[in-house]
Protein backbone atom coordinates (compact mmCIF):
# COMPACT_ATOMS: atom_id res chain seq x y z
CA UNK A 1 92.13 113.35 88.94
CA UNK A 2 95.45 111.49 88.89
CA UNK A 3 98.12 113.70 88.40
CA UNK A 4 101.24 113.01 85.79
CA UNK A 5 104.67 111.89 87.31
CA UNK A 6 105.81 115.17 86.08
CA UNK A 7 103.68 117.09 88.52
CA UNK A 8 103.54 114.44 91.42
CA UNK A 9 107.38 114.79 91.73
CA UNK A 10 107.35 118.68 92.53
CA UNK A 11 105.43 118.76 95.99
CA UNK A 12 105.31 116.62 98.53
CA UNK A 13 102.25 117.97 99.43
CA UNK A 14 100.71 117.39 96.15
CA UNK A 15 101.40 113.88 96.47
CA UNK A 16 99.47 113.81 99.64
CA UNK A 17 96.46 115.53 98.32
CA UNK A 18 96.68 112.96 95.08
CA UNK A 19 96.58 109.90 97.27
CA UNK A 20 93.29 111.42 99.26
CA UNK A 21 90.17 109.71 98.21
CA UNK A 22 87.72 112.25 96.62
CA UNK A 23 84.15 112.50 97.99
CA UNK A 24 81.71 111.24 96.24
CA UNK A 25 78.25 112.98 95.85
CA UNK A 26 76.09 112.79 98.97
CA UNK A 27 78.41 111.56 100.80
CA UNK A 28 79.05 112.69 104.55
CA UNK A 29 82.44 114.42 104.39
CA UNK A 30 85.36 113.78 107.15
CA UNK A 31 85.86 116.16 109.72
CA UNK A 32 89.04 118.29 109.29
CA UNK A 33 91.93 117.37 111.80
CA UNK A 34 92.54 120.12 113.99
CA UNK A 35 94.85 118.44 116.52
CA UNK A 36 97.77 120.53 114.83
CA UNK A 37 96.33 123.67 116.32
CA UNK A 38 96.30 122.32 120.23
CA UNK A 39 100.04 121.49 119.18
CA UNK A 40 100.63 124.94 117.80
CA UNK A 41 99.09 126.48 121.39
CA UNK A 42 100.99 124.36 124.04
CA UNK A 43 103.66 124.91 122.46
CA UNK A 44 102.90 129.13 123.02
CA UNK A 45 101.90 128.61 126.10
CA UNK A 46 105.17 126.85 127.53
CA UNK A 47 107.35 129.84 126.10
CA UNK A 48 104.50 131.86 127.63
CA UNK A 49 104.45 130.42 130.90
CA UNK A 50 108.33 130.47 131.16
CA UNK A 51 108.37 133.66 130.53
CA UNK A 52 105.97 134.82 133.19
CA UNK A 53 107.94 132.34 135.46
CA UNK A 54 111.09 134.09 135.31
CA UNK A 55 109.40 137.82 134.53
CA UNK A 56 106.73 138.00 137.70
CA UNK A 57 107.77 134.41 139.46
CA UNK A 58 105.01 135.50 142.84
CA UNK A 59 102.67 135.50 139.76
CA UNK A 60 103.83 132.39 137.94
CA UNK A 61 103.47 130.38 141.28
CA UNK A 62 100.14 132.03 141.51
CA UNK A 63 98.95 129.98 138.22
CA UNK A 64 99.86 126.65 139.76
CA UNK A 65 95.91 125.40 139.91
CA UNK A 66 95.89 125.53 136.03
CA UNK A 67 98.17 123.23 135.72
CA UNK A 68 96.98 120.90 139.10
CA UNK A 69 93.36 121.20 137.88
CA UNK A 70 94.36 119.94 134.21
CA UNK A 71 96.31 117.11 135.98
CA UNK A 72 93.49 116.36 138.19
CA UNK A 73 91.04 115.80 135.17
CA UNK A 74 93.79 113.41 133.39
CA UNK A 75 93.61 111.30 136.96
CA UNK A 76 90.07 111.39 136.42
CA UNK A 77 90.12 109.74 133.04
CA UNK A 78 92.98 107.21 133.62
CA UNK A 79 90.97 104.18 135.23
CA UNK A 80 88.28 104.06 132.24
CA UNK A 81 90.98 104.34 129.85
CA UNK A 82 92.93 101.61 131.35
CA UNK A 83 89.74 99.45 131.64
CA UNK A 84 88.69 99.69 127.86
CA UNK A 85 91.82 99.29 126.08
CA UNK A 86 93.28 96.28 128.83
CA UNK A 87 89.98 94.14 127.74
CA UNK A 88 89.89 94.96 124.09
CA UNK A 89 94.08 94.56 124.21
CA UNK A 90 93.55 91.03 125.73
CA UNK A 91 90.60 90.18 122.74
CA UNK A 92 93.51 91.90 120.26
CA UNK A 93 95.76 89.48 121.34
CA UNK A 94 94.14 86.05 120.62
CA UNK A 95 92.59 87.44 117.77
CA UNK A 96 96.54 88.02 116.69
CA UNK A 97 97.45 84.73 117.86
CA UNK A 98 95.07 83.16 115.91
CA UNK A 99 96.17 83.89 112.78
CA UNK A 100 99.31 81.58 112.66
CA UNK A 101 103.03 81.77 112.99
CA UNK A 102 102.95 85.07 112.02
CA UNK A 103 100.87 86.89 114.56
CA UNK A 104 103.03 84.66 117.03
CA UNK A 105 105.82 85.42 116.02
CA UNK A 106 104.83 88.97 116.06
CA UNK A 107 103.83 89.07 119.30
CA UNK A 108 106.19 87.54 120.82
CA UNK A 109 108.85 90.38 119.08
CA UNK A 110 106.86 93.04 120.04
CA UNK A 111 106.76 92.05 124.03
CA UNK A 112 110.60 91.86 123.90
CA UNK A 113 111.21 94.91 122.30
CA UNK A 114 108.73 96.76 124.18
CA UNK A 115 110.20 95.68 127.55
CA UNK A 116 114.02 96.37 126.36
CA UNK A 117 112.82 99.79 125.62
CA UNK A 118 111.09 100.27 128.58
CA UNK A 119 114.62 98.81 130.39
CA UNK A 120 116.56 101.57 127.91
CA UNK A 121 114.27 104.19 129.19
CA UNK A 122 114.79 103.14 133.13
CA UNK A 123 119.01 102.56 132.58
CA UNK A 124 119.81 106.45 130.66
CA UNK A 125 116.74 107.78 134.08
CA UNK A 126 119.10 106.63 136.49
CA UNK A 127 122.19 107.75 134.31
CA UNK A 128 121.46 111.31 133.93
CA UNK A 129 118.70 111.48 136.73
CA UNK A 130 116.79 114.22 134.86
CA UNK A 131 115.27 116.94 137.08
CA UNK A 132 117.17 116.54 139.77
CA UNK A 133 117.72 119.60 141.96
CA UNK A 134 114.31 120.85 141.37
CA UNK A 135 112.67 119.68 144.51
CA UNK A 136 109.09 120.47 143.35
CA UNK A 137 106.52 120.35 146.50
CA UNK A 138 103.35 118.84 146.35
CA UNK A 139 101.03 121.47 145.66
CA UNK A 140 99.06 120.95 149.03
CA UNK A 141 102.35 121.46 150.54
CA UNK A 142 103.14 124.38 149.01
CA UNK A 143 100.51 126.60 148.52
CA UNK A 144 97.52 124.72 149.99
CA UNK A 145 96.88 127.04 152.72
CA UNK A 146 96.38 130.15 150.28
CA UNK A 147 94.03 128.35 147.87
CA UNK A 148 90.86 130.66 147.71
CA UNK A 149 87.20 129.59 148.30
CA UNK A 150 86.92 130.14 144.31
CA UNK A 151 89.72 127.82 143.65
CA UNK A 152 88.84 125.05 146.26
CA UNK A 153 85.26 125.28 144.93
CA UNK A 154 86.51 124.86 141.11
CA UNK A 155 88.82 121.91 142.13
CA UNK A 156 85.86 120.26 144.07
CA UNK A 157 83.87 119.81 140.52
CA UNK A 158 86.24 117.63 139.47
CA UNK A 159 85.58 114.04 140.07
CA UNK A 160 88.30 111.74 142.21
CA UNK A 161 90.56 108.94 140.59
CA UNK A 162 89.70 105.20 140.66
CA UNK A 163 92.25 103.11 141.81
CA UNK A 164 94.74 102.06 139.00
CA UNK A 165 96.00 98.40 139.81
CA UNK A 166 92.86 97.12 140.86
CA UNK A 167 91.24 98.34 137.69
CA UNK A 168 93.97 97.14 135.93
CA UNK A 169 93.21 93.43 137.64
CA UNK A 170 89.73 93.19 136.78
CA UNK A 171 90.52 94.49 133.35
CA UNK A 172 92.30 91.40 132.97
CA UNK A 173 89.87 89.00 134.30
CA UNK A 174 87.32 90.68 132.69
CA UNK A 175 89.55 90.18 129.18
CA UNK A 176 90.43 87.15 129.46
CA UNK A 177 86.24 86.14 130.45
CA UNK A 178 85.04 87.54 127.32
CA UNK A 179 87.48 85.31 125.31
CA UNK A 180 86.41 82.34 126.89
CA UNK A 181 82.73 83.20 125.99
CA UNK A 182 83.82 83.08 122.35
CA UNK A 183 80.73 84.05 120.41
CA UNK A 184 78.42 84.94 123.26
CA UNK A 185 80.80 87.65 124.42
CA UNK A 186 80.94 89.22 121.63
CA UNK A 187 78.05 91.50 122.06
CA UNK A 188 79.79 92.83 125.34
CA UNK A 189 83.24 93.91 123.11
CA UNK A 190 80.88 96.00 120.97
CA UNK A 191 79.77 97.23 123.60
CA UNK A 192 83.00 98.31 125.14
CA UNK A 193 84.44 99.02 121.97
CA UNK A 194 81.39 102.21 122.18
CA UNK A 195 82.50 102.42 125.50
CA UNK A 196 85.91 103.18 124.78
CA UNK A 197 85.05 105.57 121.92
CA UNK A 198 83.05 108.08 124.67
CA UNK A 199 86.28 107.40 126.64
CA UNK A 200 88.43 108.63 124.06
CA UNK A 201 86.39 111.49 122.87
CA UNK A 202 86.31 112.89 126.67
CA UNK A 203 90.33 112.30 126.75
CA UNK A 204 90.45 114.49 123.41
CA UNK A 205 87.84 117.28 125.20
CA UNK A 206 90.64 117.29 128.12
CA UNK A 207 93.78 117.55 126.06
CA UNK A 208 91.93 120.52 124.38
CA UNK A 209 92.38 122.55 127.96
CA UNK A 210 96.45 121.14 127.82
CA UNK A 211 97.44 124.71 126.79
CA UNK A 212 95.90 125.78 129.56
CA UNK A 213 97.36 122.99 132.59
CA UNK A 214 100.78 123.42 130.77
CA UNK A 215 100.70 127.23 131.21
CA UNK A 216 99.99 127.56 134.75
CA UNK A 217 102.42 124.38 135.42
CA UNK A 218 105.44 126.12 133.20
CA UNK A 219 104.50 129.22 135.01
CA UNK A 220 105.09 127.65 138.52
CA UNK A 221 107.93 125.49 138.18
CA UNK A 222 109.67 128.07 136.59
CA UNK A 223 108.58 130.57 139.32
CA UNK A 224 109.96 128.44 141.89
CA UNK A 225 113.28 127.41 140.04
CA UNK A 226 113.73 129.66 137.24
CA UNK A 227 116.33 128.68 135.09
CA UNK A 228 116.94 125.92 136.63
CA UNK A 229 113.67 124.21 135.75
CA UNK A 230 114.17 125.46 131.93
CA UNK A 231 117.58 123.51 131.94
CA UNK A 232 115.96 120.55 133.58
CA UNK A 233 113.33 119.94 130.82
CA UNK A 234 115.72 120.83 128.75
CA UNK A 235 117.96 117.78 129.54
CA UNK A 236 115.15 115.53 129.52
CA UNK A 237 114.53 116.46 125.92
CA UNK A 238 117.70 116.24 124.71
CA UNK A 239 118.34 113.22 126.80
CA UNK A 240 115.19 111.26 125.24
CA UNK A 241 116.45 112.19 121.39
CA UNK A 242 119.79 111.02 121.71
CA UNK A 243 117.95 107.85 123.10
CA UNK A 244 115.50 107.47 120.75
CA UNK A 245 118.56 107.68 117.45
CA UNK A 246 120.48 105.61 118.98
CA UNK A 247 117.86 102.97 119.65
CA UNK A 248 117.15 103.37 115.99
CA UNK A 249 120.57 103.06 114.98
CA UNK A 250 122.32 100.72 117.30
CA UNK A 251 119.33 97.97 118.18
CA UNK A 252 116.99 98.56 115.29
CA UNK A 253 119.65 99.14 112.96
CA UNK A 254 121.85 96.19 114.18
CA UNK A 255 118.81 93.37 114.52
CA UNK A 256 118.25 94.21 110.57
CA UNK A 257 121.43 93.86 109.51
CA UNK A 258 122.39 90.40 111.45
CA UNK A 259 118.52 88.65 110.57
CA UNK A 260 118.21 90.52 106.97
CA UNK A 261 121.49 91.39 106.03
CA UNK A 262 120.03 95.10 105.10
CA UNK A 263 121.11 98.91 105.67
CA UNK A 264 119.00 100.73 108.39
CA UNK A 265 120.12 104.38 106.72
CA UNK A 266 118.94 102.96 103.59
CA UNK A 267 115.27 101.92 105.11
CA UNK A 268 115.50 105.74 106.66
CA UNK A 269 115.93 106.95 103.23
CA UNK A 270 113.00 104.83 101.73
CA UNK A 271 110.79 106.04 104.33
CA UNK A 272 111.75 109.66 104.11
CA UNK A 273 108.54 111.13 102.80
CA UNK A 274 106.12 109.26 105.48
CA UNK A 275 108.71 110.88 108.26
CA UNK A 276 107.97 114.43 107.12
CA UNK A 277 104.02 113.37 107.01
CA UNK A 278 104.83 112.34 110.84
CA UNK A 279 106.66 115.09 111.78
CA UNK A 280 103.87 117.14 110.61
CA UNK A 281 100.54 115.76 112.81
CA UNK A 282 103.08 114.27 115.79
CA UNK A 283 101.28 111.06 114.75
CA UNK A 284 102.13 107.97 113.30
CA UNK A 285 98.86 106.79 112.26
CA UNK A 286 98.38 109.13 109.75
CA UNK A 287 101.34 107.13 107.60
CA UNK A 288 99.89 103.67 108.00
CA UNK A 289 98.22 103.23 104.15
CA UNK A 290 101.51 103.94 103.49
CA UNK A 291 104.04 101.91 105.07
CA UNK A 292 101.45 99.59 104.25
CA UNK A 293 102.42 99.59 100.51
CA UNK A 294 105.98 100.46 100.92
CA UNK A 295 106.41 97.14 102.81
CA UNK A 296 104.75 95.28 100.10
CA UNK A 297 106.65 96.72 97.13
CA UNK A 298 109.93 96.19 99.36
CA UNK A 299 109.04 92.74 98.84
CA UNK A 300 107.54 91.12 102.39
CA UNK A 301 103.95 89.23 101.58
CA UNK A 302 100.84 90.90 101.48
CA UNK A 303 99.57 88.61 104.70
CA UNK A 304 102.89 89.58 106.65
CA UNK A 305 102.52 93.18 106.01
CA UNK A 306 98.37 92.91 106.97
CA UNK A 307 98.93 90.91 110.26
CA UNK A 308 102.78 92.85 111.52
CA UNK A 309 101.69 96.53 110.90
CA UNK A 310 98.22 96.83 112.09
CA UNK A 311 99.14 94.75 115.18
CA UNK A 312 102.15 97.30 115.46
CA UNK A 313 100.51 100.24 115.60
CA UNK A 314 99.13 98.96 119.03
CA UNK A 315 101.36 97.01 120.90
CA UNK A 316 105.38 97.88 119.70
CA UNK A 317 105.33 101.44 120.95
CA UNK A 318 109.50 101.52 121.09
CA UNK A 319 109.48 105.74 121.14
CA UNK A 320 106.52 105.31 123.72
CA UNK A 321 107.73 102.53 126.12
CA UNK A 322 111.30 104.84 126.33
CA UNK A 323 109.31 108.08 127.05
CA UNK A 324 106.93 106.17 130.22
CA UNK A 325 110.09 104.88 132.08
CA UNK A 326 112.19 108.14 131.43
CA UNK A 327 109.58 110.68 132.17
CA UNK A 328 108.35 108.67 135.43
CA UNK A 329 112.13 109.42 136.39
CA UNK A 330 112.03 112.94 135.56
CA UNK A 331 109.17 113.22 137.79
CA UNK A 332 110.67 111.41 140.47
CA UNK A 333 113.95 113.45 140.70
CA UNK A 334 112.03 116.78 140.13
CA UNK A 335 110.05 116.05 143.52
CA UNK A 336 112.61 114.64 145.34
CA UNK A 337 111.53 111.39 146.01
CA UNK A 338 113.35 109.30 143.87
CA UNK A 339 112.22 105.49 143.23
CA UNK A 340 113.86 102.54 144.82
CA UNK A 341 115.20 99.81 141.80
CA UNK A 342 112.20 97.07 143.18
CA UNK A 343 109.99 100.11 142.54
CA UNK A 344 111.13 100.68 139.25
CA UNK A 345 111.03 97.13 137.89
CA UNK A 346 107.18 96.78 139.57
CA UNK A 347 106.75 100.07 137.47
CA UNK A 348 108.49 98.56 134.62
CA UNK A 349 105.60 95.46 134.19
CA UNK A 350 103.15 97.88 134.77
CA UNK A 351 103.78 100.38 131.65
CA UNK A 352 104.21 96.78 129.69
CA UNK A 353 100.42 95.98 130.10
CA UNK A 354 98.95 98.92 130.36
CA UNK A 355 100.97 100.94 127.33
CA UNK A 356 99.05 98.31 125.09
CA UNK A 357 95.78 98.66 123.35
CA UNK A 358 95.91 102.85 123.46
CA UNK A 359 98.44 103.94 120.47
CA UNK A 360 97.12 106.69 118.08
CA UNK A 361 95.22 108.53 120.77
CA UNK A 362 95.42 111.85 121.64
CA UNK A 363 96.70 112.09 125.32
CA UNK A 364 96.62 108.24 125.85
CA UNK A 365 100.07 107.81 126.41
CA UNK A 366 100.13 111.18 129.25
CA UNK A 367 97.34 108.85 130.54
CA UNK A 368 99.47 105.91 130.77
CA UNK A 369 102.20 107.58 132.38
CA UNK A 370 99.95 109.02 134.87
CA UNK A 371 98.19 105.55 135.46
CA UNK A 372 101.77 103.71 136.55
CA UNK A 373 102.79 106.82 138.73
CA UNK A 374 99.16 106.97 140.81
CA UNK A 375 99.29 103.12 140.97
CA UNK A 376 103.01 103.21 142.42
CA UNK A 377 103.60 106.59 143.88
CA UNK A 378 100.85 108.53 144.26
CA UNK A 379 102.29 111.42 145.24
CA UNK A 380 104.35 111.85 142.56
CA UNK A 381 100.72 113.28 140.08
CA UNK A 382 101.56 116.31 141.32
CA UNK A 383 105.20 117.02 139.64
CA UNK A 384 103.01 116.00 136.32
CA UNK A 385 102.16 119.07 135.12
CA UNK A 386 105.63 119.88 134.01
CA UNK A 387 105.35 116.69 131.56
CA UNK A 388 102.61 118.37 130.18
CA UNK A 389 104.41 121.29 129.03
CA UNK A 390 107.39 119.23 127.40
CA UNK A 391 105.47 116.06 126.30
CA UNK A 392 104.46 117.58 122.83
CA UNK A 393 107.87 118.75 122.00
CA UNK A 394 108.92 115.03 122.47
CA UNK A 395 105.46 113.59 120.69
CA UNK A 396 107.23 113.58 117.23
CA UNK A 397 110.45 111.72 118.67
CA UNK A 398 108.04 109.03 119.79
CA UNK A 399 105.84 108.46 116.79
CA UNK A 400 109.02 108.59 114.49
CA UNK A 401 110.73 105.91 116.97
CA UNK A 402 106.94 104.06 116.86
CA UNK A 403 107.03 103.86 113.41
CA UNK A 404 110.87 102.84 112.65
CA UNK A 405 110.45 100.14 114.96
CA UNK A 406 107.19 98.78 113.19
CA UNK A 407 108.94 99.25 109.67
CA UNK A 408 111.93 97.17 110.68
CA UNK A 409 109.63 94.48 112.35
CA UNK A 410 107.79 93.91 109.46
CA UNK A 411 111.20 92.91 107.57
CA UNK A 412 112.10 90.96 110.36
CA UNK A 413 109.13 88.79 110.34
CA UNK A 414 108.80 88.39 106.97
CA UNK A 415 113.12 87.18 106.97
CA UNK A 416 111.79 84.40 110.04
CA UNK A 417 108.79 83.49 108.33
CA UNK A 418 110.67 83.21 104.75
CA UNK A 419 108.03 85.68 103.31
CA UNK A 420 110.15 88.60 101.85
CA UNK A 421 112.18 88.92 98.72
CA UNK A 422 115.62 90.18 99.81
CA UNK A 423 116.70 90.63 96.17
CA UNK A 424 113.47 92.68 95.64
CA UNK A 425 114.22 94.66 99.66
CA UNK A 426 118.29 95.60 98.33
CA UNK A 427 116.81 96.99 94.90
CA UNK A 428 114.08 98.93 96.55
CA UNK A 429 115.74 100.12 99.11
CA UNK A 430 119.37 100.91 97.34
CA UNK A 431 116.81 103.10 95.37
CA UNK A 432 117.12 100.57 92.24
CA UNK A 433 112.96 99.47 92.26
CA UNK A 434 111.54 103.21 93.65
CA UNK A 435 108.55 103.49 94.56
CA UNK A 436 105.36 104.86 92.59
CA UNK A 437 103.45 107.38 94.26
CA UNK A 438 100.57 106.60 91.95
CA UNK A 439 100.26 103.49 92.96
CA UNK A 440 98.27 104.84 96.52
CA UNK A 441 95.06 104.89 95.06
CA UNK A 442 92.01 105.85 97.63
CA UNK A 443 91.01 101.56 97.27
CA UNK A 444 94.71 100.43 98.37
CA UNK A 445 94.43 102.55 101.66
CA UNK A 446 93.92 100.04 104.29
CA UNK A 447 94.85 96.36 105.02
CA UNK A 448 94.86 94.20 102.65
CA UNK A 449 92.14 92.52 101.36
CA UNK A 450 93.14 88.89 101.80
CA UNK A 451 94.50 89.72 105.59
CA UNK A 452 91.12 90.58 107.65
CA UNK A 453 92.83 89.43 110.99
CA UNK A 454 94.34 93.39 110.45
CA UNK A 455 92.04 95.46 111.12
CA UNK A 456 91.04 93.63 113.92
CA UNK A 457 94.15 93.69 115.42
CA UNK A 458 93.78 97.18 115.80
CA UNK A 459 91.82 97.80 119.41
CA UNK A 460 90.80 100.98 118.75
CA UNK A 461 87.21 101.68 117.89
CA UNK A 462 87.48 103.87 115.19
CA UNK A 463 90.29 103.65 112.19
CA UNK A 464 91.25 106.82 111.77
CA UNK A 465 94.06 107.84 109.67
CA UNK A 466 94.76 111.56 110.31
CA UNK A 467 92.22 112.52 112.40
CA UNK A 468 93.97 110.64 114.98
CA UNK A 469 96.59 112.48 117.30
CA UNK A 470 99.83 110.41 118.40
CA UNK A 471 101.29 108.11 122.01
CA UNK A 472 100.03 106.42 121.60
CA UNK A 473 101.21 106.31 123.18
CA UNK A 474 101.12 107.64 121.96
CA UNK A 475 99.73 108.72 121.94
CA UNK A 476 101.48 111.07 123.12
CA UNK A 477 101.47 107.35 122.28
């Protein structure tokens, strides 16, 4: 039942629950999200494990196999991950293309801005050097010889990696085959498409045991280091905010104004609401219905908004593509083997094609980041396990930074492609033309009707809208 404008404006919550389609009789009902609950326990576990770090540090280091064995199953994962979403990014992509100047233009924005963020990311690493002075051993090194038949045994369930690049590769050729097939390929994309929904259901069973890995590795580091270690992460957080606003403010913010003449504190503003809905499930999916129709009624085209969002939401990962480059550098510094600049730029075009295709799920951007540093410095996997602990405390900076940079693109192509109403965009946004909450009926959740090329723009094989976790990349996208 719809509520009255007098109730809808007392609780933000309220106006959540209004815009939630009701069940109808018999049929099967969604499953509740529960992602905010793993959230909720890394989140205990990293004070927890810091605390036994610098309490009992013998027993801190002692937990270091959590956190290796939870690292270990993420390597496990990363080459069928990389596989799926590579050949259905590569079928996303001409699908995209397809559809005009738009998708064009579209994609063409999103590959720049994804690879200045990704250059961002790699020029404040090598300005602060986060983690440096840690000198984190691999944990072979360090504690190898005391491992106990228990432990070894454990560890030896676990199944080995697959080679990243040369999955990558065939991903590719593999991609770009199925395309060329046209029709007659088609089959095999369902088929992956299942694929890649097992693939994502076992990442979401591993990030489940994340309290876990990030316990033991919290433990450890902080064992080894103590404070030191604390500080560290610390500086990597605040490092990556401070980054991520002033992306926001100085490239995002300055593109709008010069191309569409408006205020980026103003678009802030208008998007207020689907920033607290972000904040609260770390995931920028679950605010796609509506930055759908807040795009429209700022005035950009129905067929803009369809193609430029959807599309988005899996390939301009801004928040994302600044989190791969600067955590692989707080990884690097932390072990003591820092990377070489040609090293850096190889892993630069790597996080570029493989960051696309996986945003939305859960643990898909940890994946990513794992994929580049296997595929370039192997030895490096082992200093991961600290990322675990801090990467949800930055998941929220990235899927606010995803979905800013999505919001502003879809202005910007509709300004190139003449298919916005400035007059209608000032008003709206100067808070002249606001918005109607009751507009976001259950039927108007989704792409638009006359834009179909949306939804399959989107790689992923389910459409989920909150039962989704962030990423990507993202996850942790």
């Amino acid at each position: 039942m719809a509520t009255s404008p007098q109730q809808q404006g007392g609780s933000f919550d309220k106006e959540i629950a209004a815009t939630a389609k009701a069940p109808e009789p018999g049929a099967p009902q969604r499953k509740k999200d529960r992602t905010h609950w793993l959230y909720i326990m890394v989140i205990v576990a990293v004070f927890a494990g810091a605390a036994i770090g610098l309490i009992a540090p013998d027993a801190g280091i002692a937990l270091e196999p959590l956190g290796k064995a939870f690292v270990a199953l993420i390597k496990m994962i990363i080459a069928p991950v990389i596989f799926c979403t590579i050949v259905l990014g590569v079928g996303s992509v001409a699908k995209a293309a397809t559809v005009g100047k738009v998708g064009g233009l579209a994609l063409v924005y999103f590959l720049v801005m994804a690879t200045f963020a990704l250059v961002i990311g790699l020029v404040v690493g090598n300005f602060i050097h986060p983690g440096e002075g840690l000198h984190l051993q691999p944990y072979e090194e360090a504690s190898g010889g005391e491992e106990g038949g228990m432990v070894a045994f454990l560890m030896s369930l676990i199944p080995g990696d697959i080679p990243v690049l040369p999955t990558l590769v065939l991903a590719l050729l593999v991609g770009f085959a199925l395309q060329s097939m046209g029709k007659a390929g088609e089959p095999v994309l369902t088929g992956i498409k299942h694929i890649q929904a097992v693939v994502f259901k076992l990442m979401m069973m591993i990030m489940w045991a994340a309290p876990v890995g990030a316990f033991g590795a919290i433990a450890a580091v902080v064992g080894k280091t103590g404070w030191a270690a604390i500080g560290a992460m610390a500086t990597l957080m605040g490092a990556f905010y401070l980054t991520c606003a002033l992306f926001i403010v100085i490239v995002l913010g300055g593109l709008l104004k010069i191309v569409t003449g408006l205020n980026i504190f103003l678009l802030l503003k208008y998007l207020a609401r689907e920033f607290l809905l972000i904040f609260s499930t770390s995931s920028s999916e679950s605010a796609l219905p509506r930055l759908i129709a807040k795009m429209e009624h700022a005035g950009v085209s129905k067929p803009v908004v369809g193609i430029t969002v959807p599309t988005g939401y899996s390939f301009n990962l801004d928040g994302t593509a600044i989190y791969l480059t600067m955590a692989s550098l707080f990884v690097s510094s932390a072990m003591g083997m820092p990377m070489s600049i040609p090293e850096q730029i190889s892993l630069l075009v790597f996080m570029i094609i493989a960051s696309k295709g996986a945003a939305g799920v859960t643990g898909a951007g940890l994946a990513t980041l794992a994929a580049g540093l296997q595929s370039h410095r192997p030895e490096l996997l082992d200093g991961m396990g600290v990322i675990v602990g801090i990467d949800k405390f930055m998941s929220e900076c990235r899927a606010l930074t995803n979905f800013t940079g999505n919001a502003v693109a879809t202005l910007l192509i509709g300004k190139w492609t003449n298919e916005i109403d400035l007059d209608q965009a000032r008003a709206t946004l100067a808070g002249q033309n606001p918005f109607d909450e009751l507009s976001l009926e259950p039927d108007a959740h989704g792409a638009p009707t006359n834009a179909p090329e949306a939804d399959e723009a989107l790689p992923e094989p389910q459409t989920t809208v909150a039962a989704v976790g962030q990423s990507k990349a993202g996850a942790m996208s």
